[in-house]
N, C-alpha and C. Protein backbone atom coordinates (compact mmCIF):
# COMPACT_ATOMS: atom_id res chain seq x y z
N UNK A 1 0.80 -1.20 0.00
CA UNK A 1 0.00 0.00 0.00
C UNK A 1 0.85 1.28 0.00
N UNK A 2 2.12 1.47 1.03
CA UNK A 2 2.41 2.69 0.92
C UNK A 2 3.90 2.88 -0.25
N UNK A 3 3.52 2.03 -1.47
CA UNK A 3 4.20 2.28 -2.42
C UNK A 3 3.50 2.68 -3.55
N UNK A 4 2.17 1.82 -3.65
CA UNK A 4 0.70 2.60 -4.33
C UNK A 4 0.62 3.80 -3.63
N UNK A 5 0.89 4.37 -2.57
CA UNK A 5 0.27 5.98 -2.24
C UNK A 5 1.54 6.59 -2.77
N UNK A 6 2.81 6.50 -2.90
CA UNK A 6 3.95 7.19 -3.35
C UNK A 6 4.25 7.34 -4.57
N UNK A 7 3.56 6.13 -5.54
CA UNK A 7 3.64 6.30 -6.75
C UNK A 7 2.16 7.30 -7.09
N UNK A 8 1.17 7.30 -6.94
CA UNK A 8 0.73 8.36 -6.57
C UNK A 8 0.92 9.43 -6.86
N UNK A 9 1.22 9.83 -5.74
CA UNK A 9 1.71 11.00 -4.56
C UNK A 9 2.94 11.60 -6.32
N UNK A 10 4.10 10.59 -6.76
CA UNK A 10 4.63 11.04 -8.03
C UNK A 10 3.93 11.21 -8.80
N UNK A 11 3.17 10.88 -9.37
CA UNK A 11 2.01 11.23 -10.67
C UNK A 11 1.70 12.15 -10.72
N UNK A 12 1.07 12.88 -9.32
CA UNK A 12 0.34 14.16 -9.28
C UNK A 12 1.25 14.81 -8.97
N UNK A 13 2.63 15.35 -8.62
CA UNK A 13 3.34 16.11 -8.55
C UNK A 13 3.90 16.10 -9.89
N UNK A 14 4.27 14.98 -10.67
CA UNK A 14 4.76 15.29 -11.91
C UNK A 14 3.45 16.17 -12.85
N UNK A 15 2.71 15.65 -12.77
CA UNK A 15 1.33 15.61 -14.13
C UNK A 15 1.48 17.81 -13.98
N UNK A 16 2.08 18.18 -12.32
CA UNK A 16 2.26 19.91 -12.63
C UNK A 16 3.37 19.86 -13.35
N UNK A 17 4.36 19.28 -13.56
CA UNK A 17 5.63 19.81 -14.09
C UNK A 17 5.70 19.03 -15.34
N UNK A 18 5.01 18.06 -16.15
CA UNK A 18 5.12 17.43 -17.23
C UNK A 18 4.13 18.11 -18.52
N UNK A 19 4.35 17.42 -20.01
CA UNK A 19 3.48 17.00 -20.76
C UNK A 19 2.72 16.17 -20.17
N UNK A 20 1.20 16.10 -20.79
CA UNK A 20 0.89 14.57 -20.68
C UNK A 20 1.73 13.63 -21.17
N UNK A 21 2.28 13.95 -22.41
CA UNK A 21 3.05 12.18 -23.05
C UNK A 21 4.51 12.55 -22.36
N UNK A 22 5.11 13.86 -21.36
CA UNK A 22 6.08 12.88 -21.08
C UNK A 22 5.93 12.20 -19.89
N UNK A 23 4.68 12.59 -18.87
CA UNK A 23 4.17 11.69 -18.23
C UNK A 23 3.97 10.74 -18.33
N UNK A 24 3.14 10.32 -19.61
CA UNK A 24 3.11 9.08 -19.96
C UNK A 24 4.53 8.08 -20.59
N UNK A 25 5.76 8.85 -20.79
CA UNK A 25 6.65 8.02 -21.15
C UNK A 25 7.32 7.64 -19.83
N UNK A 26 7.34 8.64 -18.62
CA UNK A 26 8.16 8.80 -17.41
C UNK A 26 7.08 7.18 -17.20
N UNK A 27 6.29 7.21 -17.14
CA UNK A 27 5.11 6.04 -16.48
C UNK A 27 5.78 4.87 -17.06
N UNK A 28 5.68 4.69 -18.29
CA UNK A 28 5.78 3.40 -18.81
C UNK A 28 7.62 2.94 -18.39
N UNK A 29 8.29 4.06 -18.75
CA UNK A 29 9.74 3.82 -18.31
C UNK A 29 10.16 3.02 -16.81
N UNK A 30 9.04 3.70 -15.86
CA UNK A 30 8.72 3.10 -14.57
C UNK A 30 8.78 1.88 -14.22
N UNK A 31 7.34 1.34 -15.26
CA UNK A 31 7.06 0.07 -14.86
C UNK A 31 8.00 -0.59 -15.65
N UNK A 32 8.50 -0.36 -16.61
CA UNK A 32 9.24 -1.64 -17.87
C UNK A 32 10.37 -1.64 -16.91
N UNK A 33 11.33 -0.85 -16.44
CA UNK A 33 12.06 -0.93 -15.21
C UNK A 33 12.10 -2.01 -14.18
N UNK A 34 10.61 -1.96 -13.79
CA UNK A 34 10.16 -2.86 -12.45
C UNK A 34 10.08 -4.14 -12.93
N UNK A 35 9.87 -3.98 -14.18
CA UNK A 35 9.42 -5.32 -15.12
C UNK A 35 10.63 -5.98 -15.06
N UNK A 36 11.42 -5.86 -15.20
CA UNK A 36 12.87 -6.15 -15.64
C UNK A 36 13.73 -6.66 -14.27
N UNK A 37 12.61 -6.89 -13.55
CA UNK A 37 13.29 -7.08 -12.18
C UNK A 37 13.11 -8.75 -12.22
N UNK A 38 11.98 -8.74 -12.78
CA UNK A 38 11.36 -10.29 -12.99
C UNK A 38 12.53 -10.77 -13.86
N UNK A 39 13.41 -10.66 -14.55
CA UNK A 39 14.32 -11.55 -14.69
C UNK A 39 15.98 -11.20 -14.30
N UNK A 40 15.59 -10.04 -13.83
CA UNK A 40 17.12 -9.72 -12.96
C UNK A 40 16.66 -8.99 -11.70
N UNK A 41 16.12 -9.99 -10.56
CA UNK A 41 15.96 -9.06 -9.43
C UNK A 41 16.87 -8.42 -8.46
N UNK A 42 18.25 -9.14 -8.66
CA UNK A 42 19.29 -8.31 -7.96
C UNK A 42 19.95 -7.60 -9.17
N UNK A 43 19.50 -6.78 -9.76
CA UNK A 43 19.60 -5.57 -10.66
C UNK A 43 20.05 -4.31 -10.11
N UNK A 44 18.94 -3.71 -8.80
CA UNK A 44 19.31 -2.84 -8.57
C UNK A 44 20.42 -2.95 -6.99
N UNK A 45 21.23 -2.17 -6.65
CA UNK A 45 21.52 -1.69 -5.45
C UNK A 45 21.03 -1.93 -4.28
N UNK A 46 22.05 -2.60 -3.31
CA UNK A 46 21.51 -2.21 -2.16
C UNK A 46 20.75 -0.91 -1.65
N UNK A 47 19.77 -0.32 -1.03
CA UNK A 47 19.82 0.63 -0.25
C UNK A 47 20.07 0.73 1.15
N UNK A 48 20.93 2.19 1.24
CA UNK A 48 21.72 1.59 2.75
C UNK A 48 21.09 2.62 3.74
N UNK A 49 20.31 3.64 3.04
CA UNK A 49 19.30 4.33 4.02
C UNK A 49 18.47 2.95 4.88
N UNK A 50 17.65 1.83 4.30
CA UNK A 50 16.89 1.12 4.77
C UNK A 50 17.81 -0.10 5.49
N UNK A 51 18.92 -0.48 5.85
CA UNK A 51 19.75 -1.22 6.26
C UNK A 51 19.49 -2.00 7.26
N UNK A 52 19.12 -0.77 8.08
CA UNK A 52 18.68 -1.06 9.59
C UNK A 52 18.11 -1.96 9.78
N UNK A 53 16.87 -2.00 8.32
CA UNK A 53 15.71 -3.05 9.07
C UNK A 53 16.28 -4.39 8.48
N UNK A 54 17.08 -4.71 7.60
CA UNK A 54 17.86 -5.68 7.95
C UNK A 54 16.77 -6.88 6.80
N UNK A 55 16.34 -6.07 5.94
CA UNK A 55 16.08 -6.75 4.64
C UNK A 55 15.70 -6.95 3.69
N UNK A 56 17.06 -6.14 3.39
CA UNK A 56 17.77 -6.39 1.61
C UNK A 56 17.22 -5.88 1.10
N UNK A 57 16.35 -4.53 1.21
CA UNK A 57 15.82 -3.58 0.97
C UNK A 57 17.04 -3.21 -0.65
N UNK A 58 16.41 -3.28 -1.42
CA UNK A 58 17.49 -2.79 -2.84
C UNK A 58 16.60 -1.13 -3.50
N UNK A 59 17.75 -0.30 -4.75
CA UNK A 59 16.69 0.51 -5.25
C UNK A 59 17.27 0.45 -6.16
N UNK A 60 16.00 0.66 -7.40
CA UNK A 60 16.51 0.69 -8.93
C UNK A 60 16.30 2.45 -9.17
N UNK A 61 17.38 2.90 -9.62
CA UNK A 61 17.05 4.28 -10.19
C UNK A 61 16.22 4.38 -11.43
N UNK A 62 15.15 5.20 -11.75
CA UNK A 62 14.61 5.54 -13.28
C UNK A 62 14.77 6.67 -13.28
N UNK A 63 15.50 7.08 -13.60
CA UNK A 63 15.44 9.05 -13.86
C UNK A 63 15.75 9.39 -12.72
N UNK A 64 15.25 10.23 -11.93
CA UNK A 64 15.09 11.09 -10.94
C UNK A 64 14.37 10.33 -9.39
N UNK A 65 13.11 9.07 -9.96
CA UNK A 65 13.01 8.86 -9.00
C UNK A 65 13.69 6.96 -8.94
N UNK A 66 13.24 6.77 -7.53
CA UNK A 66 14.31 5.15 -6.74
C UNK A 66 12.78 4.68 -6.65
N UNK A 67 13.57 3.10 -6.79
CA UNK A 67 12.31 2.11 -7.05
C UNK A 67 12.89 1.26 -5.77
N UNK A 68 12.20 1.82 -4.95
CA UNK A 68 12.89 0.37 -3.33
C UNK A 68 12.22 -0.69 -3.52
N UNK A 69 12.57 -1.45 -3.08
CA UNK A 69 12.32 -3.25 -3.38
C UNK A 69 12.70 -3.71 -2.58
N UNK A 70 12.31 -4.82 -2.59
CA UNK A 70 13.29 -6.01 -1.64
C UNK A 70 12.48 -7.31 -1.92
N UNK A 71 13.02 -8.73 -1.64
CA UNK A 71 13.19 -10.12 -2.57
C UNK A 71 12.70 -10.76 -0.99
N UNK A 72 12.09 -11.87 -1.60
CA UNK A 72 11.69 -12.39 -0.06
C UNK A 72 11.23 -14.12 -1.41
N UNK A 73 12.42 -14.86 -1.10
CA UNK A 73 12.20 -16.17 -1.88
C UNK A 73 12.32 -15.91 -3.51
N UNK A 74 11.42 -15.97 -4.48
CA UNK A 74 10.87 -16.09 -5.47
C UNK A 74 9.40 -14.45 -5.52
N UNK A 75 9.35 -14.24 -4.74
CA UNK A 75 8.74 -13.03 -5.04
C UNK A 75 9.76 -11.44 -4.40
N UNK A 76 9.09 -10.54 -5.42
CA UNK A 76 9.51 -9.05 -5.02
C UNK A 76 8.45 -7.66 -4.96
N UNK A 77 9.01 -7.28 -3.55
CA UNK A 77 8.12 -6.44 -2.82
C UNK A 77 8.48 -5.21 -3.56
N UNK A 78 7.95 -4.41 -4.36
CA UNK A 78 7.78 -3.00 -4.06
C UNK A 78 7.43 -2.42 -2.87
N UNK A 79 8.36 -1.41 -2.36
CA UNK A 79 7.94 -1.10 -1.04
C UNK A 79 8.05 0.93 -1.30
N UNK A 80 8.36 1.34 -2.12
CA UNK A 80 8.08 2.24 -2.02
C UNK A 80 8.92 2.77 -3.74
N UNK A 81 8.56 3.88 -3.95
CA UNK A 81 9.24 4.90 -5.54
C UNK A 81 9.31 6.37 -4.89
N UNK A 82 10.16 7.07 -4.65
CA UNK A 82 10.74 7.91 -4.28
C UNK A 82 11.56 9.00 -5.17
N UNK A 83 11.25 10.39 -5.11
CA UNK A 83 12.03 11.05 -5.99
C UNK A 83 13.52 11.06 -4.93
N UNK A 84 14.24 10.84 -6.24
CA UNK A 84 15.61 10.74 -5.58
C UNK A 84 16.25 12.25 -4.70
N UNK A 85 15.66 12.86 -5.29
CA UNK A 85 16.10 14.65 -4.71
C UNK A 85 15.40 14.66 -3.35
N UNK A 86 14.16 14.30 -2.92
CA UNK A 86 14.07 14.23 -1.74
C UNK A 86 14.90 13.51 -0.69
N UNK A 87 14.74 14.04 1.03
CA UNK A 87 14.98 13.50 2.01
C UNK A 87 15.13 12.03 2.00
N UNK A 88 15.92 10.70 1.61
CA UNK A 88 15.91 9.51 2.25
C UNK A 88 15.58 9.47 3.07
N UNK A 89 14.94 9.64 4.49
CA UNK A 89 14.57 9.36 5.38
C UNK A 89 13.32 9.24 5.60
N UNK A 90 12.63 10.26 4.04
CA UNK A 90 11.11 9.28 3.96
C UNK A 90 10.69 8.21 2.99
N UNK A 91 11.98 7.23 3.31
CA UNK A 91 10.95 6.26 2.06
C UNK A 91 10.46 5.72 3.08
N UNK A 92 9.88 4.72 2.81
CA UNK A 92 8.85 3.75 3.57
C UNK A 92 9.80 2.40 2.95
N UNK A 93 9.64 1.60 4.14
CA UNK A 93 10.29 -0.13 3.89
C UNK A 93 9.07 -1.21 4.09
């Protein structure tokens, strides 16, 4: 849930500063990104803001904003998308 409210929360802050279509390319760039996790899920980076909690919290960069994740078996959690220019200290894990 609080990676659906952040991706969000990006949409409507971009949709003031975009085209529609480069919104719509920033979007699709997003997910084909996330997509791509499904056959390389240790793709992206550790993140070492989320360390603490001790799991394996990773982030894929797309542009500007971080795609946090983390692997638990055979499945992968989106746990939050974050513009990278903001505070680390609010992503959500």
């Amino acid at each position: 849930q609080p990676a659906w409210e952040s991706y969000e929360q990006a949409l409507h802050f971009l949709a003031g500063h975009m085209t529609d279509r480069e919104l719509e390319r920033w979007d699709k760039k997003l997910w084909d990104s996330i997509d791509d996790l499904k056959a390389t899920p240790r793709l992206g980076q550790y993140e070492p803001w989320l360390e603490y909690k001790g799991e394996g919290h990773r982030r894929l960069v797309v542009g500007k904003f971080k795609v946090v994740y983390r692997i638990e078996g055979r499945r992968i959690y989106v746990t939050d998308s974050i513009d990278a220019r903001q505070d680390p200290g609010k992503m959500k894990g």
